[in-house]
N, C-alpha and C. Protein backbone atom coordinates (compact mmCIF):
# COMPACT_ATOMS: atom_id res chain seq x y z
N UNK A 1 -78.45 -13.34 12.46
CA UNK A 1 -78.68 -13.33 11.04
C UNK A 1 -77.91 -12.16 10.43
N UNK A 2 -77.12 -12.04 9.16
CA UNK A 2 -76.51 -11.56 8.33
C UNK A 2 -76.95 -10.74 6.82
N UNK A 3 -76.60 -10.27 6.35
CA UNK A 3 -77.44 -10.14 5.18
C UNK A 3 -75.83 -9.61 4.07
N UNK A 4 -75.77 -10.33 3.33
CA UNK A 4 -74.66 -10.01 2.26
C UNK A 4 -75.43 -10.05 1.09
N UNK A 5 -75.61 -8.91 0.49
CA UNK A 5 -76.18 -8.60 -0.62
C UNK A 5 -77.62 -9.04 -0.38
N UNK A 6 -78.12 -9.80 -1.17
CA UNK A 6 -79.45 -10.71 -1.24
C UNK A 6 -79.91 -11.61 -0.58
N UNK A 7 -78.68 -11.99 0.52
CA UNK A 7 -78.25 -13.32 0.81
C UNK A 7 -78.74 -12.95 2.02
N UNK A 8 -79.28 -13.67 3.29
CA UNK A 8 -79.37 -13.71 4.50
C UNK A 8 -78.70 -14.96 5.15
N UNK A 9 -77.76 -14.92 5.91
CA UNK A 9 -77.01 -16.09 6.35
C UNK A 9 -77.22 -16.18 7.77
N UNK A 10 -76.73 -17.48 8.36
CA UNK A 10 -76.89 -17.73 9.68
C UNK A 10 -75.22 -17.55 10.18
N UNK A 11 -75.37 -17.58 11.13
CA UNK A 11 -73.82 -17.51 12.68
C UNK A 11 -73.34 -18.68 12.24
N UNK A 12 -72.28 -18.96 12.07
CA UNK A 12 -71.43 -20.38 11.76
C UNK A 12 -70.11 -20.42 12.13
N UNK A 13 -69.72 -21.67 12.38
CA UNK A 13 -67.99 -21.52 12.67
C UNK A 13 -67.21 -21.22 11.75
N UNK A 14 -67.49 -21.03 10.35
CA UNK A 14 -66.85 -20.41 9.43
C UNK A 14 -66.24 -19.53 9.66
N UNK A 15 -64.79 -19.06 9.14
CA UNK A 15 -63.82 -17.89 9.12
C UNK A 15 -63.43 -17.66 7.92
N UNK A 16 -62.69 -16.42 7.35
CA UNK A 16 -62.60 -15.72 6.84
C UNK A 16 -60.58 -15.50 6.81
N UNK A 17 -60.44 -15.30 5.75
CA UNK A 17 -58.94 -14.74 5.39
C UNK A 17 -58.78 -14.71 3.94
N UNK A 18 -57.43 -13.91 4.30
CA UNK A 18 -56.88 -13.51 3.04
C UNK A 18 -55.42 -14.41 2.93
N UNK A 19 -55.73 -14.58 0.98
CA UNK A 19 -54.20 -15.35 0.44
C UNK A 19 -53.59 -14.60 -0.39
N UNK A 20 -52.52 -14.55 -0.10
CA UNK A 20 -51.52 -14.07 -1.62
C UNK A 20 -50.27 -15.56 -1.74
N UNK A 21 -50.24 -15.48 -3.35
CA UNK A 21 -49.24 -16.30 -3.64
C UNK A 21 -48.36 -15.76 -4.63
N UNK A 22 -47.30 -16.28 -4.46
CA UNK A 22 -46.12 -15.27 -4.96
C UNK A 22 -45.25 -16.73 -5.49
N UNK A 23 -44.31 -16.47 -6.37
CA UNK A 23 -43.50 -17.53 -7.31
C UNK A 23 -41.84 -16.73 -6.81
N UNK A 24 -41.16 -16.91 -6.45
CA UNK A 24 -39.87 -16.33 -5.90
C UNK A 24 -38.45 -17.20 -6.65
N UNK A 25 -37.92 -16.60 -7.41
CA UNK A 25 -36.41 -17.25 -7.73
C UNK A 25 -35.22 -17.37 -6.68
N UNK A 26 -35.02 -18.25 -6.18
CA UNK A 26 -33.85 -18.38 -4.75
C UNK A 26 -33.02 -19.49 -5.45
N UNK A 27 -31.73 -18.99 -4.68
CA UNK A 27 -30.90 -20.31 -4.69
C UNK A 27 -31.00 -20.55 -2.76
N UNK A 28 -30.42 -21.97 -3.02
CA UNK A 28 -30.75 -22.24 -1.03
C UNK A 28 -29.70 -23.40 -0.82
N UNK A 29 -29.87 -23.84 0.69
CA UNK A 29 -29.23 -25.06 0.65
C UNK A 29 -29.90 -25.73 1.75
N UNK A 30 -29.53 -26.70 1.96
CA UNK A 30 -29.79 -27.32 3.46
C UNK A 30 -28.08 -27.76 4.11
N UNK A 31 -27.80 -27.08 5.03
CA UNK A 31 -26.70 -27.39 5.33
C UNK A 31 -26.46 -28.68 6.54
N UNK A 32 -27.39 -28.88 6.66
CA UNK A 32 -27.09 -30.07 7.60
C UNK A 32 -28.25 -31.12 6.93
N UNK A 33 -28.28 -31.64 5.52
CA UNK A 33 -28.64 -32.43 5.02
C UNK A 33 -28.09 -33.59 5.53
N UNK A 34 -29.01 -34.99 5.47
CA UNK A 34 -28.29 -36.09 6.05
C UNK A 34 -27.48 -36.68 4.50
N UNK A 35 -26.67 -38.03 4.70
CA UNK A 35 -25.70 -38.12 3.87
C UNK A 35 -26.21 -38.56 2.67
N UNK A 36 -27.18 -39.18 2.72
CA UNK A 36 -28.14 -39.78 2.00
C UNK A 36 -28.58 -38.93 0.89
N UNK A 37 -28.33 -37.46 1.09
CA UNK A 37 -28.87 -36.25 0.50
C UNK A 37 -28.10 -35.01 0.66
N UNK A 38 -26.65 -35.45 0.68
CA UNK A 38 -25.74 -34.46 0.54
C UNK A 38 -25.40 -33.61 -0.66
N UNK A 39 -26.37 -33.88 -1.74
CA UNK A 39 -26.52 -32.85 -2.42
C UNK A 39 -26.64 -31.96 -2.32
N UNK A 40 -27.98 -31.79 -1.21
CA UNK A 40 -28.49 -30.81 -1.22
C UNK A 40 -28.05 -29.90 -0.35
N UNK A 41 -26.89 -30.13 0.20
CA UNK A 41 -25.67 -28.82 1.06
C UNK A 41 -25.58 -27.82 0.03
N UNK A 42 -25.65 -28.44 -1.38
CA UNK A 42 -24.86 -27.10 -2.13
C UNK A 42 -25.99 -26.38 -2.76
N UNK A 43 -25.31 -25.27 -2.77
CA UNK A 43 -26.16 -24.08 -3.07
C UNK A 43 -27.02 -24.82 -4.68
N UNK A 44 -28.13 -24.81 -4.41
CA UNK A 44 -28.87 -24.58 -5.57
C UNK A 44 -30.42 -23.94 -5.96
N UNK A 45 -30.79 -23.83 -7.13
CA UNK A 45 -31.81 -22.95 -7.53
C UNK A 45 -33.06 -23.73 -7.57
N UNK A 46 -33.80 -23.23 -7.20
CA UNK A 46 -35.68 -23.51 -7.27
C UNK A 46 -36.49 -21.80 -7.33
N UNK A 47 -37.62 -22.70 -8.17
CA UNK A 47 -38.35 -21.48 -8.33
C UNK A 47 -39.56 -21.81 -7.19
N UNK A 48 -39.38 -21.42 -5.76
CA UNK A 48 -40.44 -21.45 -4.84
C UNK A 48 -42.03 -20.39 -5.05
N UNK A 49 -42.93 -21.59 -5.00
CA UNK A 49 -44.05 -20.72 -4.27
C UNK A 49 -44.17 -20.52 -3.12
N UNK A 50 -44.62 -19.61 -2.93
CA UNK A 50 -44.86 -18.86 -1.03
C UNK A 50 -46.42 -18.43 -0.90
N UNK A 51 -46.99 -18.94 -0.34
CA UNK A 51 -48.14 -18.96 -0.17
C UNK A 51 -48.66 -18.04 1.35
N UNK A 52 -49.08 -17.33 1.47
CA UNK A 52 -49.21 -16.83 2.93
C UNK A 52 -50.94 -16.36 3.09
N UNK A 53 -51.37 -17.06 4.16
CA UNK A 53 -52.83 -16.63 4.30
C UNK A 53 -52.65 -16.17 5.80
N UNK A 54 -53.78 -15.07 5.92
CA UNK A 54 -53.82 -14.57 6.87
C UNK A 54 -55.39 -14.44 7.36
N UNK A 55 -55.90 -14.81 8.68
CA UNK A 55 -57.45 -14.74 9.27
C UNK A 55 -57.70 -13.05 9.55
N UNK A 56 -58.96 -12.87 8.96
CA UNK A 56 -59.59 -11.97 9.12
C UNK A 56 -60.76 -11.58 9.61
N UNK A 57 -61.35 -10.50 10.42
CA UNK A 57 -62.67 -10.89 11.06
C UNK A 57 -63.77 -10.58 10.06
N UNK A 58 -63.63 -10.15 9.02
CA UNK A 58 -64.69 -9.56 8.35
C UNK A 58 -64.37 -9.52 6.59
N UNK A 59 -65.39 -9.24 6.04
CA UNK A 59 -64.85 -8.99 4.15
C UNK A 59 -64.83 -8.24 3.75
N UNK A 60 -64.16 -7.37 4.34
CA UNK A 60 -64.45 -5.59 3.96
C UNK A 60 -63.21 -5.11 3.76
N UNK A 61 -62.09 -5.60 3.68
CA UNK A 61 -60.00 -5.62 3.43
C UNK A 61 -59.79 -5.08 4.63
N UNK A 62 -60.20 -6.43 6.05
CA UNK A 62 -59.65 -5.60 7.18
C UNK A 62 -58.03 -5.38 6.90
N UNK A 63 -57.13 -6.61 6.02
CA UNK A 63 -55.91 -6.13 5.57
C UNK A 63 -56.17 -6.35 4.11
N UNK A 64 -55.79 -5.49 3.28
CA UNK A 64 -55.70 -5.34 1.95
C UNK A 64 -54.59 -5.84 1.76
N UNK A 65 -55.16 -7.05 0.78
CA UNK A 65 -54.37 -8.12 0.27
C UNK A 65 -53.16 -7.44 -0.64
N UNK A 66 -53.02 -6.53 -1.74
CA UNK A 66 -52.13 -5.75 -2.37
C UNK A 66 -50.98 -5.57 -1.40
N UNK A 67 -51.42 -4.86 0.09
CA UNK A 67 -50.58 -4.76 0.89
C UNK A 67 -49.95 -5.67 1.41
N UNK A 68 -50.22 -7.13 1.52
CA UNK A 68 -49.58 -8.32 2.17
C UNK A 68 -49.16 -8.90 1.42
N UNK A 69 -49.52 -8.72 -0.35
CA UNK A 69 -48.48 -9.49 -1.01
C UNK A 69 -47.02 -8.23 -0.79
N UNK A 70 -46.99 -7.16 -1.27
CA UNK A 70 -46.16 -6.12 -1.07
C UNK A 70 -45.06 -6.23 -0.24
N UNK A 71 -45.89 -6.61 1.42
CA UNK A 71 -45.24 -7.16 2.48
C UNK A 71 -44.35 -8.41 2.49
N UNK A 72 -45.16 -8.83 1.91
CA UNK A 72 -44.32 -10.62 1.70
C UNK A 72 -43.06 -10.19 0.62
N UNK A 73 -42.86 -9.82 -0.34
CA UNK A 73 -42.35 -9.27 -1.66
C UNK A 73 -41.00 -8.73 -0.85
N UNK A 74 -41.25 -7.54 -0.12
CA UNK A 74 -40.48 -6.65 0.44
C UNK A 74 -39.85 -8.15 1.66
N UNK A 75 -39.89 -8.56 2.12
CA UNK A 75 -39.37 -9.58 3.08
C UNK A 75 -38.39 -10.71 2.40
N UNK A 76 -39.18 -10.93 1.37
CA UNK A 76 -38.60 -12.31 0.77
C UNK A 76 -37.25 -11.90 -0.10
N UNK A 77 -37.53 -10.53 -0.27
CA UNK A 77 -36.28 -9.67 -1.01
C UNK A 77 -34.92 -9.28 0.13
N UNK A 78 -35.37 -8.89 1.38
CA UNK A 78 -34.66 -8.49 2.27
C UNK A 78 -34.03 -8.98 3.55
N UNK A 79 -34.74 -9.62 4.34
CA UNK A 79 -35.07 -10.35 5.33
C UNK A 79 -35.11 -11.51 5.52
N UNK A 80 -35.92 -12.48 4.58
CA UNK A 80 -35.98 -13.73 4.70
C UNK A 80 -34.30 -14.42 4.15
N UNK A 81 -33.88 -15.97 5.44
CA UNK A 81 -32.51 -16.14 5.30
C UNK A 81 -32.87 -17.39 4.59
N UNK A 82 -32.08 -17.60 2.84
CA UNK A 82 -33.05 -18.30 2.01
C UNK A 82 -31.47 -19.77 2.05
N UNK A 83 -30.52 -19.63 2.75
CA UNK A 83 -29.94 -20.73 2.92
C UNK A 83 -30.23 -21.46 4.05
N UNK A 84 -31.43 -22.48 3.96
CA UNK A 84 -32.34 -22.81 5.34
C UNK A 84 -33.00 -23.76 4.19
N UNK A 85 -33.71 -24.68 4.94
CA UNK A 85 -35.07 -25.50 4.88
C UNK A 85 -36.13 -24.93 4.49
N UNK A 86 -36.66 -25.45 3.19
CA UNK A 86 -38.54 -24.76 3.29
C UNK A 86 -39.03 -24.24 4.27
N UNK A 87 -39.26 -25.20 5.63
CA UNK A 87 -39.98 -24.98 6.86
C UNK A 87 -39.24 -23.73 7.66
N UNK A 88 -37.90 -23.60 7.46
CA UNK A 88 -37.73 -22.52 8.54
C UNK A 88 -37.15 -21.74 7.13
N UNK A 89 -37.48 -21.00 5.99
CA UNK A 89 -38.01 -20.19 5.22
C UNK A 89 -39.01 -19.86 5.77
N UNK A 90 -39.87 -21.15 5.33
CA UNK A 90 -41.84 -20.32 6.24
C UNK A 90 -41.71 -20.10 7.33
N UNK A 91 -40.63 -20.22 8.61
CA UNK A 91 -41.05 -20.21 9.99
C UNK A 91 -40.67 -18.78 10.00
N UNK A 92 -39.26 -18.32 9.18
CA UNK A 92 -38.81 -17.02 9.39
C UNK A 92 -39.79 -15.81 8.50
N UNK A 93 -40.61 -16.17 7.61
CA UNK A 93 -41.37 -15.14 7.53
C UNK A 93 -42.76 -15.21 7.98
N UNK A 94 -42.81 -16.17 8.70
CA UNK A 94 -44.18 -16.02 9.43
C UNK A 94 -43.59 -14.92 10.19
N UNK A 95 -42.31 -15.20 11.42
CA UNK A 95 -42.07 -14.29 12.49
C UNK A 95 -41.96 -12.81 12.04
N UNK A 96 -41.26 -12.37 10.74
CA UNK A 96 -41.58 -11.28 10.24
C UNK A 96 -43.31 -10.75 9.93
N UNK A 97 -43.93 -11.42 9.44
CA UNK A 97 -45.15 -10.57 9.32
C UNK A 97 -45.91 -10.91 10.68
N UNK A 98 -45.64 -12.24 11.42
CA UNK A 98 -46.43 -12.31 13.18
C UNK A 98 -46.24 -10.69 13.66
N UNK A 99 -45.02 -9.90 13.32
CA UNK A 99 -45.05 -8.26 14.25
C UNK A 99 -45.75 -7.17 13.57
N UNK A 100 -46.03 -7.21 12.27
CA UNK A 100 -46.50 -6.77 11.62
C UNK A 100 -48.45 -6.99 11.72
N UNK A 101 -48.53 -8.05 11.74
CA UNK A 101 -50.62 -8.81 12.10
C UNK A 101 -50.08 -9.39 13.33
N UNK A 102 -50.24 -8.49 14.49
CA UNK A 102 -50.14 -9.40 15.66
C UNK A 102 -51.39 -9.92 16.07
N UNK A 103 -52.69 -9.59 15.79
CA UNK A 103 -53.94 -10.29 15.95
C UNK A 103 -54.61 -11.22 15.33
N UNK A 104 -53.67 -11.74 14.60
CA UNK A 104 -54.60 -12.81 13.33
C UNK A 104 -53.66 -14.05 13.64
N UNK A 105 -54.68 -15.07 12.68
CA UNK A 105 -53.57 -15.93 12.57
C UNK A 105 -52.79 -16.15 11.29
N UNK A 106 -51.51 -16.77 10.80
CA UNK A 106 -51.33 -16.67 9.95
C UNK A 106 -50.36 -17.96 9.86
N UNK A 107 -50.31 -17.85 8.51
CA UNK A 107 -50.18 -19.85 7.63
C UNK A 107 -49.18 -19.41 6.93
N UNK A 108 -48.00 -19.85 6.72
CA UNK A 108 -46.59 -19.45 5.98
C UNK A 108 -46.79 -21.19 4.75
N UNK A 109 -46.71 -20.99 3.61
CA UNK A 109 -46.10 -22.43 3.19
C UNK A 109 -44.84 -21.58 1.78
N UNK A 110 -43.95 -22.51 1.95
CA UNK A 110 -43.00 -22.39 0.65
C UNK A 110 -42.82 -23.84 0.21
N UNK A 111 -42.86 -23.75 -1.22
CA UNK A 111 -42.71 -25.04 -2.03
C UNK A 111 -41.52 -24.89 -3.05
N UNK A 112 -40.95 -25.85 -2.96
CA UNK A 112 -39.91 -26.17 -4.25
C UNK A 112 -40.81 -26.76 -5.33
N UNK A 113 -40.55 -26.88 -6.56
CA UNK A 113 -41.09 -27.32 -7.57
C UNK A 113 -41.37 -29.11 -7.34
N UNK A 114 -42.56 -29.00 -7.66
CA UNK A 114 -42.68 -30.97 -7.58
C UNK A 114 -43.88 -30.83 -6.41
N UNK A 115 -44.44 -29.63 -5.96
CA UNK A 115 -45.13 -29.63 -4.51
C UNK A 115 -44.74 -30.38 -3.45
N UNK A 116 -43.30 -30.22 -3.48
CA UNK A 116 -42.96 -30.33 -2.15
C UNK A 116 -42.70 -28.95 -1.00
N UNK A 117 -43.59 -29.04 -0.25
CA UNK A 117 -43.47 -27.83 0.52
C UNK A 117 -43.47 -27.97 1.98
N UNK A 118 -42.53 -26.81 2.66
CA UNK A 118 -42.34 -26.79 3.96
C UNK A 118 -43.66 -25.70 4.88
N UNK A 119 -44.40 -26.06 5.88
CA UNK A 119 -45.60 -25.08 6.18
C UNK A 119 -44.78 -24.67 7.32
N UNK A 120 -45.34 -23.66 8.12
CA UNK A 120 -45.07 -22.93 9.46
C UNK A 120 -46.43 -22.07 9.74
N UNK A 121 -46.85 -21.99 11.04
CA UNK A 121 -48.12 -21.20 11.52
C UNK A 121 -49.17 -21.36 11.64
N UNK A 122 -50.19 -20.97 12.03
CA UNK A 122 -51.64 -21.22 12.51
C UNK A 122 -52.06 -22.06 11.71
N UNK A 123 -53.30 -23.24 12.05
CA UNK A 123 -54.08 -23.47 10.55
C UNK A 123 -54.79 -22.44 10.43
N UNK A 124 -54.79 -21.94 9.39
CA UNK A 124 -55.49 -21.27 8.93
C UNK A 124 -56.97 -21.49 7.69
N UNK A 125 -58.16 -21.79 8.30
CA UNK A 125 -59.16 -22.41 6.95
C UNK A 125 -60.11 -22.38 6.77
C-alpha cells in the first residue's frame, strides 16, 4: 500500500514516465525513396514533432523533464542526421539519449505534418 497525498493506492503493473514534445523546422530527404515517390529524394521542408518519453521509477523528477527536453533540443540541433527517414531520425536519437538514460526505457517518435510518423524504442506506457 502507497499513500500519495490523501490517496492510498494498491501495487499495480502500472508505470510511470516522462514526455517532452518539441515542434522542430528540418529540411530532409529520403534518399533511397522507391520510384513511385521520387519526390521525396529531394531535399524538402516539414515542420516535425518529436515526441520522446522516457520510463521512470518514481514521481519525484527521477529525470527532470526541463532537462530532457534541453537534451533532445541540444541533439536535434547538433547530432541528429536529418537527411534520413522519420524512423531512423527516431532511431538516431533514441541511440543518443539510450547513453545518456542507460536504465530506462525510452520511445523516440518524429512526425511530419498530416501525423504521419516514424517510432523507434521501447514501448513505453
Amino acid at each position: 500500500m502507497e499513500r500519495i497525498g490523501n490517496i492510498e493506492t494498491e501495487e499495480s503493473e502500472a508505470s510511470s514516465w516522462i514526455e517532452v514534445e518539441l515542434y522542430y523546422l528540418a529540411e530532409h530527404l529520403w534518399k533511397t525513396a522507391p520510384v513511385h515517390r521520387e519526390y521525396l529524394r529531394l531535399l524538402h521542408q516539414h515542420l516535425f514533432k518529436v515526441v520522446v518519453r522516457i520510463s521512470v521509477e518514481h514521481g519525484e523528477r527521477q529525470i527532470e523533464f526541463h532537462d530532457l527536453r534541453q537534451e533532445v533540443w541540444r541533439n536535434l540541433n547538433t547530432r541528429v542526421e536529418w537527411n534520413n527517414s522519420c524512423e531512423n531520425i527516431a532511431k538516431s536519437l533514441f541511440l543518443l539519449l539510450q547513453k545518456l538514460y542507460k536504465k530506462h526505457k525510452i520511445s523516440v517518435v518524429v512526425c511530419e505534418e498530416g501525423g504521419v510518423c516514424g517510432k523507434y524504442g521501447h514501448e513505453v506506457i
